[in-house]
N, C-alpha and C. Protein backbone atom coordinates (compact mmCIF):
# COMPACT_ATOMS: atom_id res chain seq x y z
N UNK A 1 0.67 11.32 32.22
CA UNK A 1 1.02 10.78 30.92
C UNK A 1 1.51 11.92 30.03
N UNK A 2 2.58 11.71 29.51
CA UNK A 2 3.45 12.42 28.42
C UNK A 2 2.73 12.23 27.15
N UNK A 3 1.55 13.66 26.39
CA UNK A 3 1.00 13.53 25.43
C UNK A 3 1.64 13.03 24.31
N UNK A 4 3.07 13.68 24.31
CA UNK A 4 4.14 14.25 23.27
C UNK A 4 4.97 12.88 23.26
N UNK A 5 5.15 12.13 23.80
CA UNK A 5 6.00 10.79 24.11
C UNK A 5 4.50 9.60 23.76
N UNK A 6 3.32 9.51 23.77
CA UNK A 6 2.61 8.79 23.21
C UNK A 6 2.08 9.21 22.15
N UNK A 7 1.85 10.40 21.82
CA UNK A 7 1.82 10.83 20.54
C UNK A 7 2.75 10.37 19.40
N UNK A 8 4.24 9.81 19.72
CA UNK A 8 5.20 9.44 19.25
C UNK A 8 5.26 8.34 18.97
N UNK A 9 4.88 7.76 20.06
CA UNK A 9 4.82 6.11 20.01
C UNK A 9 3.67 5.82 18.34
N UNK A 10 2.27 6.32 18.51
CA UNK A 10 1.40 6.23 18.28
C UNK A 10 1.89 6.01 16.59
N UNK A 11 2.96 7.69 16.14
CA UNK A 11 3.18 8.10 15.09
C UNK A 11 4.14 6.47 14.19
N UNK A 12 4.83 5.84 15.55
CA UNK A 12 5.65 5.23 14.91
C UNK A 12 4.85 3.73 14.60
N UNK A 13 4.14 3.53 15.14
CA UNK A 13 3.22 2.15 14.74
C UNK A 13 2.34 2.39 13.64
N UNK A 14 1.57 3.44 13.40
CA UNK A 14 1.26 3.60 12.72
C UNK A 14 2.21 3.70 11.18
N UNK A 15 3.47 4.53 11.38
CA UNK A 15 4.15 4.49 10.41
C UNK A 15 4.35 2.46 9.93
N UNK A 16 4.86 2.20 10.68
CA UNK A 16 5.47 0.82 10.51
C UNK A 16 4.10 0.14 10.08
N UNK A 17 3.31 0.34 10.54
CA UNK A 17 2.04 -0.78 9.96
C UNK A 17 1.33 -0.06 8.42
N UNK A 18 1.96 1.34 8.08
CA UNK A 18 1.66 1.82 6.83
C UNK A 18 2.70 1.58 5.63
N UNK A 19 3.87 1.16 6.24
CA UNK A 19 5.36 0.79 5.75
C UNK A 19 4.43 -0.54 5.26
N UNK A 20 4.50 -1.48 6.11
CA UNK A 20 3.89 -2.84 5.93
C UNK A 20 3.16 -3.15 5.19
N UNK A 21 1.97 -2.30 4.93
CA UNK A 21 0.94 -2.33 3.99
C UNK A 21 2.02 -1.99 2.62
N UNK A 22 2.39 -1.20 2.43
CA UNK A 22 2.57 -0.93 1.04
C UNK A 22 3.40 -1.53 0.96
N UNK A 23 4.95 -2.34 1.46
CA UNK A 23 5.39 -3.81 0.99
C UNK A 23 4.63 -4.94 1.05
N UNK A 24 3.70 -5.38 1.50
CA UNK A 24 2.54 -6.16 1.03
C UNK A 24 1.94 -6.13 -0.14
N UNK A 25 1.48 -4.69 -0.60
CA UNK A 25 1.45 -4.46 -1.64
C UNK A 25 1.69 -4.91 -2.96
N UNK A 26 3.08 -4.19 -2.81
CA UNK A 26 4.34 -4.68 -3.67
C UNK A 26 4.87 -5.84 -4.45
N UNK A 27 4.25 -7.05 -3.52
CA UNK A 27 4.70 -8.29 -3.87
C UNK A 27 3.58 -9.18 -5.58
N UNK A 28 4.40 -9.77 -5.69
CA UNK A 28 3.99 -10.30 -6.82
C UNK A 28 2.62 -11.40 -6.18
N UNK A 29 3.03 -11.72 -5.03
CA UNK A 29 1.87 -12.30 -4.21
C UNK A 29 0.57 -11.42 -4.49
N UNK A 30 0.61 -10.46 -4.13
CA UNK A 30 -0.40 -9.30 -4.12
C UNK A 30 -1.30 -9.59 -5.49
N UNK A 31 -0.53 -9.00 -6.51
CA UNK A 31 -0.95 -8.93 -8.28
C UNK A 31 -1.85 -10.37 -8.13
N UNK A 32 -0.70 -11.68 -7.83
CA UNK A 32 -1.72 -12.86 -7.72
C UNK A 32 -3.12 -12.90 -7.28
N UNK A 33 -2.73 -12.33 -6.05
CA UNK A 33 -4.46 -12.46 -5.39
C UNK A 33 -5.09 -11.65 -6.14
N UNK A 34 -4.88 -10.20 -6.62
CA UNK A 34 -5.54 -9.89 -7.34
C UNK A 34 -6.30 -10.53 -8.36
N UNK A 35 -5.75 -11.06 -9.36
CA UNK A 35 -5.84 -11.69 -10.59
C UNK A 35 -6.75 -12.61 -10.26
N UNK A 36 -6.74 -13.67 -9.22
CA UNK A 36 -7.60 -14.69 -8.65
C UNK A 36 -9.08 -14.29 -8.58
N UNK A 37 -9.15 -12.80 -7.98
CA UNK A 37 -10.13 -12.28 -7.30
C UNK A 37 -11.18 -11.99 -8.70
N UNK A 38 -10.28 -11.53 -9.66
CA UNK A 38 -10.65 -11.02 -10.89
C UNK A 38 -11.51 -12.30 -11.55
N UNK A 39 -10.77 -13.52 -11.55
CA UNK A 39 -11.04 -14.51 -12.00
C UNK A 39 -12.47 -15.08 -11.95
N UNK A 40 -12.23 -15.39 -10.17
CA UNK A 40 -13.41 -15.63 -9.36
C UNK A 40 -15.00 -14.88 -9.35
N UNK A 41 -14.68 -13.74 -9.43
CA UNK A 41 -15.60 -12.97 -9.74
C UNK A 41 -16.28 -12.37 -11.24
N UNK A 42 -15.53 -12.79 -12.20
CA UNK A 42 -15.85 -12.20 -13.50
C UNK A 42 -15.70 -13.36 -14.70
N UNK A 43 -14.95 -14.36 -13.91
CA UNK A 43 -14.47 -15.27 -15.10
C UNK A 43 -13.45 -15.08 -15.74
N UNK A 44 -13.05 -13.93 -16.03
CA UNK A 44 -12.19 -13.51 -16.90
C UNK A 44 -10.78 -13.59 -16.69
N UNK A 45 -9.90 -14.46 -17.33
CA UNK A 45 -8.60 -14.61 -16.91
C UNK A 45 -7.31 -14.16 -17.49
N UNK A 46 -6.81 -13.79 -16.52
CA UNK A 46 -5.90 -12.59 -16.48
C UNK A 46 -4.34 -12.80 -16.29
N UNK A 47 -4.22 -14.08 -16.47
CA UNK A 47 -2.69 -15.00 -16.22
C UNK A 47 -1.68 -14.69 -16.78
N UNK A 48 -2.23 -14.89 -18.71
CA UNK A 48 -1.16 -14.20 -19.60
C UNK A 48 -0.71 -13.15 -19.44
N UNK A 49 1.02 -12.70 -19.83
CA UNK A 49 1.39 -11.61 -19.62
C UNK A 49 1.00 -10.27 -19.91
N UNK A 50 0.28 -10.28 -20.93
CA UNK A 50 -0.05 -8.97 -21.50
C UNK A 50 -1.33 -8.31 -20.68
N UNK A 51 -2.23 -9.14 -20.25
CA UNK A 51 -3.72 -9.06 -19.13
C UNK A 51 -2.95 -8.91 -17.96
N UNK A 52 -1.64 -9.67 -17.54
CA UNK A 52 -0.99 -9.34 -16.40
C UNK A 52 -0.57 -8.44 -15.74
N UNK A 53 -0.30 -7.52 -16.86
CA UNK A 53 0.64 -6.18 -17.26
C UNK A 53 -0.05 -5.05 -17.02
N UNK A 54 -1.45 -5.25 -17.40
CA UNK A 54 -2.79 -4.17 -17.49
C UNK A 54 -3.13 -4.00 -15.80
N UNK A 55 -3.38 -5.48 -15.40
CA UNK A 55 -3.96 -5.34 -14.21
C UNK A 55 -2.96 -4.62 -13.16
N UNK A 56 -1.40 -4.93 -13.53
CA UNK A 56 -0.20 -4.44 -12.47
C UNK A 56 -0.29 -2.87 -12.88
N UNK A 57 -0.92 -2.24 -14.05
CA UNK A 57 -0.47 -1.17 -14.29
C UNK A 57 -2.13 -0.75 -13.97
N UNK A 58 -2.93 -1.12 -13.80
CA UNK A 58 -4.03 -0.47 -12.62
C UNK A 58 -3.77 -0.22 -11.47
N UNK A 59 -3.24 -1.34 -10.93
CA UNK A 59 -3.25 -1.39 -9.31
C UNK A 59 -2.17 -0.10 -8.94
N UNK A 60 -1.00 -0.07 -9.54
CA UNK A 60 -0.67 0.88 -9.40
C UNK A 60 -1.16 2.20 -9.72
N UNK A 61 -1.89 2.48 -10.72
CA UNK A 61 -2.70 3.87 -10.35
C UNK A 61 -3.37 3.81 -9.94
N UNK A 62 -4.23 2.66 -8.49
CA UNK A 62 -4.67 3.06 -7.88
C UNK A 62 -3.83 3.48 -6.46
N UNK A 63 -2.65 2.86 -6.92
CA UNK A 63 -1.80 3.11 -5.15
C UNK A 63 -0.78 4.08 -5.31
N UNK A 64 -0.45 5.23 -6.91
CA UNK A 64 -0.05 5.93 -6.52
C UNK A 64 -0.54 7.43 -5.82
N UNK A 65 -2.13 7.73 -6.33
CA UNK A 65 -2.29 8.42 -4.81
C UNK A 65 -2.49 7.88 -3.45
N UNK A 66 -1.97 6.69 -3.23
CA UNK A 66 -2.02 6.38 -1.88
C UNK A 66 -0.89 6.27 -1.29
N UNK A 67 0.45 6.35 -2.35
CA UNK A 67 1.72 5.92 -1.71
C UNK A 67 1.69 7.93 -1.30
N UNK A 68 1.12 8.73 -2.09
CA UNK A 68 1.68 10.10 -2.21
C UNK A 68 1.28 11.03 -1.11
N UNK A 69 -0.16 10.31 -0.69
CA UNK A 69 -1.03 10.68 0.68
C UNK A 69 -0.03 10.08 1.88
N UNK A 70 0.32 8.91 1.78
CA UNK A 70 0.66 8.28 3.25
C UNK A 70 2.40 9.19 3.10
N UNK A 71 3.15 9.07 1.46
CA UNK A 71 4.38 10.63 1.73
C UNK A 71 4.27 11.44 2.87
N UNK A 72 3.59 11.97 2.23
CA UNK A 72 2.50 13.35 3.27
C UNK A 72 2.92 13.05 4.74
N UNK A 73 2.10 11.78 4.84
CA UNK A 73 2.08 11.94 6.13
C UNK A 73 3.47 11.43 6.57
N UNK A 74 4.04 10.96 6.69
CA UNK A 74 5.60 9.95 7.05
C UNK A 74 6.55 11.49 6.85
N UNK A 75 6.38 12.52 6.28
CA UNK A 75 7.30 13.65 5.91
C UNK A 75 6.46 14.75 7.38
N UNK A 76 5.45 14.70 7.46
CA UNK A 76 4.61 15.53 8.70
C UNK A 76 5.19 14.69 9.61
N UNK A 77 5.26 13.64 9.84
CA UNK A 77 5.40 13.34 11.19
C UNK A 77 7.29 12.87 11.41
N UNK A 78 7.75 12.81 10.58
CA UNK A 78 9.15 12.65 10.58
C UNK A 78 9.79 14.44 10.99
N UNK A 79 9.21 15.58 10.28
CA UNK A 79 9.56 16.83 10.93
C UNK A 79 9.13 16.94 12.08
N UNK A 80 7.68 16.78 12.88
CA UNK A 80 7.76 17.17 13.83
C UNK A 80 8.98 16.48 15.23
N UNK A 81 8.94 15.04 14.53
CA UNK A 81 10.38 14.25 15.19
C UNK A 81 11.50 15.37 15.64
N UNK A 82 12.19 15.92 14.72
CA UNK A 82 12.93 16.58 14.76
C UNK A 82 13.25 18.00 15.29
């Protein structure tokens, strides 16, 4: 077995299923479930735009050190490609 040729494989599923996650993310679907979850659990509703706005502008600081970590990695493993 070719370490270096499954090592590759490995790099690229992983990429694609980390791609995936963060357009999942992305979607306004997402914010929804959020908001639901918020709902469900606290009561507190979060529909109107301005509560809408707060919660989209959390979620994103919580996923921009995560978009900046998984960078990292997609830039490490795209050089060693090369």
């Amino acid at each position: 077995m070719n370490k270096e040729i499954v090592s590759g494989i490995i790099s690229d599923v992983i990429t694609e299923k980390l791609t995936q996650v963060l357009e999942d993310m992305s979607t306004n679907e997402f914010v929804d479930k959020i908001c639901d979850k918020i709902y469900e659990e606290t009561g507190f509703d979060v529909e109107d735009d301005e509560k809408r706005e707060e919660v989209f502008e959390m979620i994103g600081d919580k996923m921009f050190p995560l978009i900046q970590m998984m960078s990292i990695y997609f830039l490490e493993n795209m050089v060693k490609k090369d």
